[in-house]
N, C-alpha and C. Protein backbone atom coordinates (compact mmCIF):
# COMPACT_ATOMS: atom_id res chain seq x y z
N UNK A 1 -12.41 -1.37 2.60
CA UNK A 1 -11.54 -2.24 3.35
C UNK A 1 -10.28 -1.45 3.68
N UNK A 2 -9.88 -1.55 4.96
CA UNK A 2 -8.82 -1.00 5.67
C UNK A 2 -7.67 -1.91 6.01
N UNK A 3 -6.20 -1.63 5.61
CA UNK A 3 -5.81 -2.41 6.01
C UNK A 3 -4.63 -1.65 6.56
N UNK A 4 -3.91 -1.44 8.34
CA UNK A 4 -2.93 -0.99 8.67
C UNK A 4 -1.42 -1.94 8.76
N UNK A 5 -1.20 -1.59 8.16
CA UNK A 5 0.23 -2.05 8.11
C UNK A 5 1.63 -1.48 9.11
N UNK A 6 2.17 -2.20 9.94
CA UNK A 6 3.35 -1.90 10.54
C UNK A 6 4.79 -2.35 9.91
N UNK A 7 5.70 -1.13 9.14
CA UNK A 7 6.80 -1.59 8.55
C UNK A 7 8.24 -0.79 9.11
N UNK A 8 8.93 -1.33 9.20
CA UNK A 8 10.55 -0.67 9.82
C UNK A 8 10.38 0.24 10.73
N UNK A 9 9.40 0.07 11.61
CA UNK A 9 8.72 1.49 12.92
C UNK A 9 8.42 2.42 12.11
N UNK A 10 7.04 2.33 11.15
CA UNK A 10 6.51 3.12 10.77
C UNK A 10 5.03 2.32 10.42
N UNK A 11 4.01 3.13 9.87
CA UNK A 11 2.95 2.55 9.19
C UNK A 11 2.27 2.74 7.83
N UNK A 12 1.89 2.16 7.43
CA UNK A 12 1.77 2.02 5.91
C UNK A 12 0.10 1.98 5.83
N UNK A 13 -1.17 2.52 5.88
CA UNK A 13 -2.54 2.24 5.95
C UNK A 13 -2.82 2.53 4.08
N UNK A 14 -3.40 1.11 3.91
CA UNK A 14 -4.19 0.80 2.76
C UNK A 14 -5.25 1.06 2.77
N UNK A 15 -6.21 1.75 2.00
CA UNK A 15 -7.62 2.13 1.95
C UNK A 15 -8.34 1.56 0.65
N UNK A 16 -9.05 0.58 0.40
CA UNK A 16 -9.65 0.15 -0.78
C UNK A 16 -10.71 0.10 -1.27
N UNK A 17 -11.91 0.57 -2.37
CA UNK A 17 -13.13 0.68 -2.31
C UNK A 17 -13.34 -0.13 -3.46
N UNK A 18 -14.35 -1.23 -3.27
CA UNK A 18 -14.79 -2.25 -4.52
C UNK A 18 -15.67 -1.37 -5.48
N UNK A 19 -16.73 -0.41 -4.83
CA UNK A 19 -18.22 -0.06 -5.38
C UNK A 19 -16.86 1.13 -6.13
N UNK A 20 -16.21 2.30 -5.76
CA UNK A 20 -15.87 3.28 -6.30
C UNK A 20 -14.39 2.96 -7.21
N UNK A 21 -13.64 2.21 -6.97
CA UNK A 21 -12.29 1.76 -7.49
C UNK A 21 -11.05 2.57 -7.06
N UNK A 22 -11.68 3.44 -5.55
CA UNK A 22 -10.67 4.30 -5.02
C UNK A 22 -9.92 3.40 -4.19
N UNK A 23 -8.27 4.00 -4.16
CA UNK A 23 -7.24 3.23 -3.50
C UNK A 23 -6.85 4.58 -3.34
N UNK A 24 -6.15 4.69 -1.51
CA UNK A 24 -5.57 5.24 -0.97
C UNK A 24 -4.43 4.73 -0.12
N UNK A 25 -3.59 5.36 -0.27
CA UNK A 25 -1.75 4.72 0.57
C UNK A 25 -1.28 6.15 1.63
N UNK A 26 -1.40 6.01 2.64
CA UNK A 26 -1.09 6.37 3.48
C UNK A 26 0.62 6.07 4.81
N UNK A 27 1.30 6.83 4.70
CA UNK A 27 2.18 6.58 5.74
C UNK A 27 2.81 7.82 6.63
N UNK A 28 2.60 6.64 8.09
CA UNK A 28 2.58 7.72 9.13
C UNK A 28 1.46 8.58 8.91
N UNK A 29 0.65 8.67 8.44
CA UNK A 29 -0.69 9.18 8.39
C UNK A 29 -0.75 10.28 7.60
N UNK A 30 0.13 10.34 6.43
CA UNK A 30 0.29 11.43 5.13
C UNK A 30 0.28 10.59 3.92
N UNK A 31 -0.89 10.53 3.07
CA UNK A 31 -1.33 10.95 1.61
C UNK A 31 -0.25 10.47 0.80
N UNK A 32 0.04 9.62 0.53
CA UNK A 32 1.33 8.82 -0.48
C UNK A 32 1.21 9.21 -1.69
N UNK A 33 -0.41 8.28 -1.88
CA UNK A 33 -0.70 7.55 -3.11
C UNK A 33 -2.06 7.83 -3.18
N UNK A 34 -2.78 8.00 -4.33
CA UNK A 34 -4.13 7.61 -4.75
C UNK A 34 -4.40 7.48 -6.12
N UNK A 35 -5.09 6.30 -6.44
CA UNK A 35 -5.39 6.28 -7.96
C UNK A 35 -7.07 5.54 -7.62
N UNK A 36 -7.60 5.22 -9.11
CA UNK A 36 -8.96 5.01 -9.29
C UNK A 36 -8.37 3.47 -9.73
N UNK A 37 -8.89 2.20 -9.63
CA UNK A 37 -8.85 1.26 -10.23
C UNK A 37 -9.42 0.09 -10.56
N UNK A 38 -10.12 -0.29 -11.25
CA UNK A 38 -11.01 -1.68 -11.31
C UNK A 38 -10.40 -2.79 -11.75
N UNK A 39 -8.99 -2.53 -11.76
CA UNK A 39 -8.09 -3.68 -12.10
C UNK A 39 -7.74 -4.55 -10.95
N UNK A 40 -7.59 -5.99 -11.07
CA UNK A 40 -7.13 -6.86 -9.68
C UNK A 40 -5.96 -6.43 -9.51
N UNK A 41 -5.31 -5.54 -9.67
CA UNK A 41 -3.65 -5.65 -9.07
C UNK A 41 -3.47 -3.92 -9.65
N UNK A 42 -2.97 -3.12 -8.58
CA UNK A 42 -2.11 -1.83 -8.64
C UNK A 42 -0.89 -1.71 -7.72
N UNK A 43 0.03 -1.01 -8.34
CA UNK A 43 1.12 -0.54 -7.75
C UNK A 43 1.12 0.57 -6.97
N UNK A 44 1.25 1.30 -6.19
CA UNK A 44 1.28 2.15 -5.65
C UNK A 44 3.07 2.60 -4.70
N UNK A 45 3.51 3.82 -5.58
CA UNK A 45 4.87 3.92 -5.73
C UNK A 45 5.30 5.12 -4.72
N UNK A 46 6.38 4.56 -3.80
CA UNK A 46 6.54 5.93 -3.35
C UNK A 46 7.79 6.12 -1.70
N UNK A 47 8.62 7.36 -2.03
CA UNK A 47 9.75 7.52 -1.09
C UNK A 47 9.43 7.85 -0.19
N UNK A 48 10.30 7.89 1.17
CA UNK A 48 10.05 7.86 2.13
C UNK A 48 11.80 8.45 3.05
N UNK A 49 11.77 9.07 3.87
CA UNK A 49 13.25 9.14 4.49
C UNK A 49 12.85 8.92 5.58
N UNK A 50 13.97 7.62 6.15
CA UNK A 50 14.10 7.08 7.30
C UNK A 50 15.15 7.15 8.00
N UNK A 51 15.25 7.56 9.35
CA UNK A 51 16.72 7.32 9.84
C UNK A 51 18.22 8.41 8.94
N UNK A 52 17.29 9.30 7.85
CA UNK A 52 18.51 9.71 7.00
C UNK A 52 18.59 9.71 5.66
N UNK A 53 18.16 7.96 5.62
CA UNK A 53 18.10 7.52 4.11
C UNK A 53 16.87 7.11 3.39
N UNK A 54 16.82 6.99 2.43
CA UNK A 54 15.63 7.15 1.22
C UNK A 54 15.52 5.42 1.41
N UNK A 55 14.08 5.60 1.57
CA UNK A 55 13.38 3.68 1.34
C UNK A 55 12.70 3.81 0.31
N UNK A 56 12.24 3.10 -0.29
CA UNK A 56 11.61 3.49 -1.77
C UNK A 56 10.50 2.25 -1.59
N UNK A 57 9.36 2.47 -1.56
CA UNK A 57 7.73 1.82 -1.17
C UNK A 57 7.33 1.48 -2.32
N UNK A 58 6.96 0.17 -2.50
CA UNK A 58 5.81 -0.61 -3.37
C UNK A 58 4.79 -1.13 -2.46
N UNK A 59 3.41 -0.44 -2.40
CA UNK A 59 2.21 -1.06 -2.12
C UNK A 59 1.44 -1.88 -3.13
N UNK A 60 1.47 -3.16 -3.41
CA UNK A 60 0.08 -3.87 -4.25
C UNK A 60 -0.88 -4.09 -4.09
N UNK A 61 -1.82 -3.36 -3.97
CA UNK A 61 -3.25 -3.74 -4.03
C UNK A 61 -4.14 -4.47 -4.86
N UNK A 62 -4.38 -5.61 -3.84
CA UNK A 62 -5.01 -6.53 -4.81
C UNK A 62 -6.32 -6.67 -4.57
N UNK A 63 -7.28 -6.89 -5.62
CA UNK A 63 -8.93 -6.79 -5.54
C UNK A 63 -9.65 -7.57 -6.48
N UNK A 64 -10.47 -8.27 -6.10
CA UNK A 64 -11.26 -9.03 -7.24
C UNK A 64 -12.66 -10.12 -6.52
N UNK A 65 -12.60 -10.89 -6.74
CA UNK A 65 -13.71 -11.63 -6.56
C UNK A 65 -14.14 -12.49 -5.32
N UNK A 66 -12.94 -12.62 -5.11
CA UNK A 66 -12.68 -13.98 -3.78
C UNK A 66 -12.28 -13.12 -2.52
N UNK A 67 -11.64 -11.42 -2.66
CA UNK A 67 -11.54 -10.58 -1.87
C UNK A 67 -10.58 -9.53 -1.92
N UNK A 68 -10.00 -9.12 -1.07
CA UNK A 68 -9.04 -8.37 -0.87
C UNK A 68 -7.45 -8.55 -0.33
N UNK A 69 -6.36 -8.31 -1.13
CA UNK A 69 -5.42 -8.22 -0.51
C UNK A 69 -4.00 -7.34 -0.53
N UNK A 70 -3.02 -7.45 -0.47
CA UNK A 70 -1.70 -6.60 -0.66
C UNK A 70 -0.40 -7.35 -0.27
N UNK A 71 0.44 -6.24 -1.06
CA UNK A 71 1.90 -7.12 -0.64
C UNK A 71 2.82 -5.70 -0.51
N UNK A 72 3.86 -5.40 0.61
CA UNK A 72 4.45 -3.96 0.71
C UNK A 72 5.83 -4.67 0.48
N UNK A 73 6.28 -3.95 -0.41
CA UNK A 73 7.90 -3.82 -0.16
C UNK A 73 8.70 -2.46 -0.39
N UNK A 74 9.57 -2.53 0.67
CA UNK A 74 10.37 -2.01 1.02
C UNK A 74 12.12 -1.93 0.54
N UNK A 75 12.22 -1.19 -0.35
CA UNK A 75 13.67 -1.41 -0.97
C UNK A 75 13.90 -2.62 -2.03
N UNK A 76 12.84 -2.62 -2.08
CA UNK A 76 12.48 -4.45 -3.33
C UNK A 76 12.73 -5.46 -1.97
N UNK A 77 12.34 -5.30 -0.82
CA UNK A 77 12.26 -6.60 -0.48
C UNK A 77 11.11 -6.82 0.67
N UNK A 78 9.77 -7.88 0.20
CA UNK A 78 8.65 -7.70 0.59
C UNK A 78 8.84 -8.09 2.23
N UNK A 79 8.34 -7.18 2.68
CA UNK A 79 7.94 -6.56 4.59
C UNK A 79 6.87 -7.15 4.61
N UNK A 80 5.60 -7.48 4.02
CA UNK A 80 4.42 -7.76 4.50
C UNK A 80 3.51 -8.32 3.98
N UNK A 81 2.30 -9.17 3.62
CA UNK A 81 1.30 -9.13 2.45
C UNK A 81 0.55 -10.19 3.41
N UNK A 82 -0.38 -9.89 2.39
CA UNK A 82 -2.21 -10.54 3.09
C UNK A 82 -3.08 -10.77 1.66
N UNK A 83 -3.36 -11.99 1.10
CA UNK A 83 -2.84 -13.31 2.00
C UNK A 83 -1.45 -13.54 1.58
């Protein structure tokens, strides 16, 4: 499951695999984040310079039974999530 995200004129692409437990975080189309996980909920941590200044990225990836989802924030304050 793919999920592209548009945040502060940039993009954020979530990559999630149920069968392997691979999670990938992508922005602007460079390699953030990757971990292995079979847990319903990961963090995925990570800076960014915008405009000058440092944004500091929380991706949650969420996974389990009923489906897939996420929540992004940006500077601690959430930009986006599904559902």
């Amino acid at each position: 499951m793919t999920f592209q995200i548009p945040v502060n004129g940039h993009w954020i692409e979530l990559w999630l695999s149920a069968w392997t437990g691979k999670e990938r975080v992508h922005y602007d189309g460079q390699l953030v984040s990757e971990k292995r996980s079979f847990m319903f909920e990961t963090i995925h941590s990570f800076q960014a310079e915008e405009d000058g200044q440092r944004a500091i990225y929380e991706v949650v990836a969420t996974t389990g039974l009923t489906g897939y989802g996420y929540a992004v924030r940006r500077n601690g304050i959430i930009q986006s999530h599904s559902p």
